[in-house]
Structures are given as structure tokens and as C-alpha cells.
Protein backbone atom coordinates (compact mmCIF):
# COMPACT_ATOMS: atom_id res chain seq x y z
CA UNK A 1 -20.68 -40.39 2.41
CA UNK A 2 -21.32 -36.84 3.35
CA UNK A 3 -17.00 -35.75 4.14
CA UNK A 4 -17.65 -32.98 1.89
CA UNK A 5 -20.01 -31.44 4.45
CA UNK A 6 -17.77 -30.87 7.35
CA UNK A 7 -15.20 -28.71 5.75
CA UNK A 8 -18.13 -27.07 4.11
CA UNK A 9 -19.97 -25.86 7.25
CA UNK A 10 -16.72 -24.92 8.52
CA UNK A 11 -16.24 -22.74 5.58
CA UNK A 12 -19.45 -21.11 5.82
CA UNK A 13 -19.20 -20.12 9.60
CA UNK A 14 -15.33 -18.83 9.08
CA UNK A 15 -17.56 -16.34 6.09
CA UNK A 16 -19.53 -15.66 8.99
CA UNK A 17 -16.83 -14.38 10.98
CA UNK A 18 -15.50 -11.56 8.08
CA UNK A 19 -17.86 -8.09 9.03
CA UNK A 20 -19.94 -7.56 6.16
CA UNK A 21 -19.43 -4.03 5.88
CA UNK A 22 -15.82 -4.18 4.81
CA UNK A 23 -15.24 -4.77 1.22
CA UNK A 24 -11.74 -5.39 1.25
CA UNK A 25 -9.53 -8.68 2.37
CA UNK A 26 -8.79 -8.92 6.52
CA UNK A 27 -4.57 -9.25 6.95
CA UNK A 28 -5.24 -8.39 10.73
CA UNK A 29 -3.80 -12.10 11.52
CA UNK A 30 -1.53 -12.33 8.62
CA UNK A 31 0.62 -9.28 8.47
CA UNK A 32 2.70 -7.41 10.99
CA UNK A 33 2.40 -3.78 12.19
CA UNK A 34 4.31 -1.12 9.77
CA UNK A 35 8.14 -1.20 10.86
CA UNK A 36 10.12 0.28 8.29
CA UNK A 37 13.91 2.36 7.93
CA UNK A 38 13.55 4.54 5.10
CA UNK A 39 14.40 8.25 3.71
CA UNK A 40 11.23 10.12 2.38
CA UNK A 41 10.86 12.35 -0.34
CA UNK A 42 12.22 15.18 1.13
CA UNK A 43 16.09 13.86 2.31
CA UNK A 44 14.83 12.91 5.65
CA UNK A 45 15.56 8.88 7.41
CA UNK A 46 12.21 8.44 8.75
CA UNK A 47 10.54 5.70 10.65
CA UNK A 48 7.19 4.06 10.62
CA UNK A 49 6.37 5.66 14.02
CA UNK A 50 6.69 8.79 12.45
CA UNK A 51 3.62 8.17 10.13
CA UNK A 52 1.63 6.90 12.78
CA UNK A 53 -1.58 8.67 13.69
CA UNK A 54 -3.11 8.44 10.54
CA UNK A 55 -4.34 5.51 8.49
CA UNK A 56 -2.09 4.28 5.81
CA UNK A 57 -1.79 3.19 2.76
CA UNK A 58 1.47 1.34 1.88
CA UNK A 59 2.55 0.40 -1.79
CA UNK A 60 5.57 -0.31 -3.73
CA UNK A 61 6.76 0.43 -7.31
CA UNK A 62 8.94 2.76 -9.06
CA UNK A 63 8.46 6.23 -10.81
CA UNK A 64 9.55 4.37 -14.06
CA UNK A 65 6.64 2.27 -14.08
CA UNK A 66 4.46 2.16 -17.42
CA UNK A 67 1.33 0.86 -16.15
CA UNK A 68 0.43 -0.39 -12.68
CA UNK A 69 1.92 2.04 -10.62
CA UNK A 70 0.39 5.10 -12.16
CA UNK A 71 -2.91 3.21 -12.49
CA UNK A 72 -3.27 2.18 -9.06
CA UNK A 73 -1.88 5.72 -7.53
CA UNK A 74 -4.45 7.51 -9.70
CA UNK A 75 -7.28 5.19 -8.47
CA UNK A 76 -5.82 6.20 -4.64
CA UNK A 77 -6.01 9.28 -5.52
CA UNK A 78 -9.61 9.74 -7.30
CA UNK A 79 -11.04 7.42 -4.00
CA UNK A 80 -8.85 9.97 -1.38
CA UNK A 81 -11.16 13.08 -3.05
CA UNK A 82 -14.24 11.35 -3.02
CA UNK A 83 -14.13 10.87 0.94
CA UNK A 84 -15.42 13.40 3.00
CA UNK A 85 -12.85 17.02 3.39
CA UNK A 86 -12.62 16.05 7.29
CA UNK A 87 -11.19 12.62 6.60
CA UNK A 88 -8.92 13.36 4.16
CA UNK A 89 -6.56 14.74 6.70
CA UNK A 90 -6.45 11.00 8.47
CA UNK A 91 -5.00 9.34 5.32
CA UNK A 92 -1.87 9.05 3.81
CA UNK A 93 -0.31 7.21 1.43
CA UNK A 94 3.58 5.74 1.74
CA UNK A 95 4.79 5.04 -2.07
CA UNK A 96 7.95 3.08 -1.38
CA UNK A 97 10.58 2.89 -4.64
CA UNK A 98 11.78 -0.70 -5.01
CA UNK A 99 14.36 0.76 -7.43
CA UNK A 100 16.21 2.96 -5.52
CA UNK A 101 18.94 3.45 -8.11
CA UNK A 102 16.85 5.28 -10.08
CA UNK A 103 14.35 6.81 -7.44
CA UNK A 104 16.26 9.46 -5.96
CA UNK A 105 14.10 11.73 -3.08
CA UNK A 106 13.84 14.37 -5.47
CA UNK A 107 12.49 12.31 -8.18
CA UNK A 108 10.38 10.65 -5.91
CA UNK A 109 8.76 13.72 -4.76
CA UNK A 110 7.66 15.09 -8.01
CA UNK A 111 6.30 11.67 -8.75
CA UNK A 112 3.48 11.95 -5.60
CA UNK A 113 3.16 15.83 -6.02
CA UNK A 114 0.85 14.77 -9.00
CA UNK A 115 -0.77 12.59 -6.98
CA UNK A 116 -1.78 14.80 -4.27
CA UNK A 117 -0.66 16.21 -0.65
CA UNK A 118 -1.93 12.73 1.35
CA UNK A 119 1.21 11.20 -1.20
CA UNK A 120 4.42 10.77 0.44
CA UNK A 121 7.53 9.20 -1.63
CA UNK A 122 9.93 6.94 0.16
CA UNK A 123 13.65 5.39 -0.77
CA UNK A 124 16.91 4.39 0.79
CA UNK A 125 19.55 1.59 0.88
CA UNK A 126 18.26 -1.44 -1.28
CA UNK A 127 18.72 -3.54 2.17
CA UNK A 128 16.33 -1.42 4.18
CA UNK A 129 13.90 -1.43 0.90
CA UNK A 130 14.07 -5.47 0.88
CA UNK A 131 13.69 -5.83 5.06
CA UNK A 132 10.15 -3.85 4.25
CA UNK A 133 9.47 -6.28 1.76
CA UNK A 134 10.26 -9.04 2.99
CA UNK A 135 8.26 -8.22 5.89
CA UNK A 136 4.77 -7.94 3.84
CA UNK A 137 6.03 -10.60 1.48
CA UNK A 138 6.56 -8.27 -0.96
CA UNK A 139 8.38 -9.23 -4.21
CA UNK A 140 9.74 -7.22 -6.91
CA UNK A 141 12.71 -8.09 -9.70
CA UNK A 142 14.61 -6.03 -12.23
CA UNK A 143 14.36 -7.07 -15.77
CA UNK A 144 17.48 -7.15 -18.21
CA UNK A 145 18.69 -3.78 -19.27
CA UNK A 146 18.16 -2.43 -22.73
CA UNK A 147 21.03 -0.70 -25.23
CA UNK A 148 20.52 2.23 -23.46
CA UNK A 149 20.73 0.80 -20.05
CA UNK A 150 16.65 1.11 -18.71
CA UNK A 151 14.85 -1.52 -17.61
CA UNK A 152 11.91 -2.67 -16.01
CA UNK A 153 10.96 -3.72 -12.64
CA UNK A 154 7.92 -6.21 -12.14
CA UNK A 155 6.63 -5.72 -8.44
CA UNK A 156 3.56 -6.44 -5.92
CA UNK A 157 0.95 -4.49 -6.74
CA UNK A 158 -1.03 -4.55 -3.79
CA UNK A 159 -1.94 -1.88 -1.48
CA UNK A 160 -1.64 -2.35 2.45
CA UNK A 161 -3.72 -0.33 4.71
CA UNK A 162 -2.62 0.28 8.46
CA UNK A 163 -4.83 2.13 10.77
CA UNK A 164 -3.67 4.93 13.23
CA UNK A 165 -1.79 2.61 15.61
CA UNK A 166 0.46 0.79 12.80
CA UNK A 167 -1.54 -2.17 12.68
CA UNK A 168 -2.13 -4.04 9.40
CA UNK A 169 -5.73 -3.89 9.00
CA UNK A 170 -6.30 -4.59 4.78
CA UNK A 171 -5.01 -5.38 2.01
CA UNK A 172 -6.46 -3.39 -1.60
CA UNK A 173 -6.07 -3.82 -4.80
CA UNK A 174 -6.06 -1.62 -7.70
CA UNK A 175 -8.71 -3.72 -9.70
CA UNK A 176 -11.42 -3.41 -6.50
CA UNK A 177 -14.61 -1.05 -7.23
CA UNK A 178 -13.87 2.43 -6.17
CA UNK A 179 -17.10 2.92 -4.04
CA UNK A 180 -15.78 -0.30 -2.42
CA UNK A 181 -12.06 1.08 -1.90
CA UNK A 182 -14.01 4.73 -0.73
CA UNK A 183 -15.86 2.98 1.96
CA UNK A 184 -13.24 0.96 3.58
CA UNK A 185 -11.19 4.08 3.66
CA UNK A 186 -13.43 6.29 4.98
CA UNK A 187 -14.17 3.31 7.69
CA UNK A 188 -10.76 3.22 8.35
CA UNK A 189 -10.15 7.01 8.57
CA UNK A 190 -13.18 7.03 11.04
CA UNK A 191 -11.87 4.54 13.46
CA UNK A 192 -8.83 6.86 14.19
């Protein structure tokens, strides 16, 4: 009579279990730490471990991208200055190309220089691009190429956060309210 109830109470006390105070979605159980094999902006291979110590911010795109990636960079961005000067320093922000044809380091770099100095372009070899997203379950595809050979690339657009250690901690989202996004990285900045 009452089967409904069970998996509703259950429902209810998982809620219970989410802390209040964070606005954005838990991946703590769901995603791994940040491994990745990459060259940044400036010509160097790097390694996650190298951006550990800070919390960050991963997301993927490509500097040819008409909408979303600006959009949700910008929004990074405008939260990043609204947190206090001493934080600021704790957070960084990993845009990773998922066209790496086009997204050379140098191209890369002037693409997060508008952004701001917490911005830090990566690329490399399409199979180290698709082992990072395959391991965050990542997608992207490349659209059909026009007459004059550009095309588009349709991607994730979410926004992983990592804290100081490398573990996955949240997951973002362009479309969340920015005193929302502010407070869970200031929270997150804090913990380091």
C-alpha cells in the first residue's frame, strides 16, 4: 500500500547527508583525483602534480568556441574577482583544448590572458587530451567542416573543481548563481 514510502524516506535522509552550505553538486565518490599528461600554454609537458597546491578548476573547450566557452570562462572569471585578494592566489583554473589541431600553446595562451592570471591554457597529443576525458567522462565531437575548412566542436560544458590535494571535490556549471559559484570557491580556497 504504502511502497512509495520506503524509497522516499531513503531519499530524504541521503538529502540529509549533502552539507547545506555547499551550493554546488558532491563528485567526491564519483570522480577520480586530477591525473592528466598535457603541455600548457607556455611549451611546457606538465603534470597534474604540478598544479597541485591550489584548488582547481578544470574545463574543456576550444578557443574557437562561439558561445559556451567564453560564457562560462567569463563567469569564472567575474566569480575569481569577487572572492577575497588573499584567496585568489589558491585558485586556478586548467582550460584544456579538446581541439588540439587548432589550439596551439601560443594560441591558447592569449585565449586565458583575457581571462586573467589564475587562467592557465592546456593542449597536447589528441590521445593524452581523450585519456583526460575519458577519465571525467568527458565528451566532445567535431562537426563537419565548412568550404573553408572550420568547424565546430560540441563539448562538456561542465566545470570540475579539485581541492589542494587533487581530489575531485565538485562539479559547476556555467548556468549556477554566481554568489552560489563565489561561495563554494571561496570554501574551497579556504580548506587549502
Amino acid at each position: 500500500m504504502y511502497k512509495w514510502l520506503a524509497p522516499a524516506v531513503i531519499a530524504l535522509g541521503l538529502m540529509g547527508c549533502e552539507d547545506a552550505n555547499w551550493h554546488s553538486t558532491d563528485i567526491s565518490e564519483a570522480m577520480p583525483p586530477l591525473d592528466f599528461h598535457l603541455i600548457d600554454e607556455n611549451g611546457n609537458a606538465v603534470d597534474a602534480e604540478d598544479y597541485q597546491g591550489k584548488t582547481t578548476l578544470l574545463f574543456f573547450g576550444f578557443t574557437h568556441c562561439p558561445d559556451v566557452c567564453p560564457t562560462s570562462l567569463a563567469k569564472l572569471a567575474a566569480a575569481t574577482r569577487q572572492i577575497d585578494e588573499d584567496l585568489r592566489d589558491e585558485i586556478q583554473v586548467l582550460f584544456i583544448s579538446v581541439d588540439p589541431s587548432r589550439d596551439t600553446p601560443e594560441i591558447m595562451k592569449q585565449y586565458t590572458d583575457v581571462f586573467g592570471p589564475q587562467f592557465i591554457g592546456l593542449t597536447g597529443e589528441k590521445a593524452n587530451i581523450d585519456a583526460v576525458t575519458n577519465r571525467y567522462r568527458a565528451t566532445y565531437e567535431y562537426g563537419d567542416k565548412d568550404a573553408q575548412g572550420n568547424y565546430d566542436v560540441s563539448h562538456t560544458s561542465a566545470i570540475f573543481a579539485f581541492d589542494h590535494d587533487g581530489n575531485a571535490r565538485r562539479l559547476m556549471r556555467e548556468s549556477d548563481p554566481m554568489d552560489s559559484m563565489v561561495a563554494d570557491l571561496t570554501r574551497l580556497a579556504r580548506e587549502g
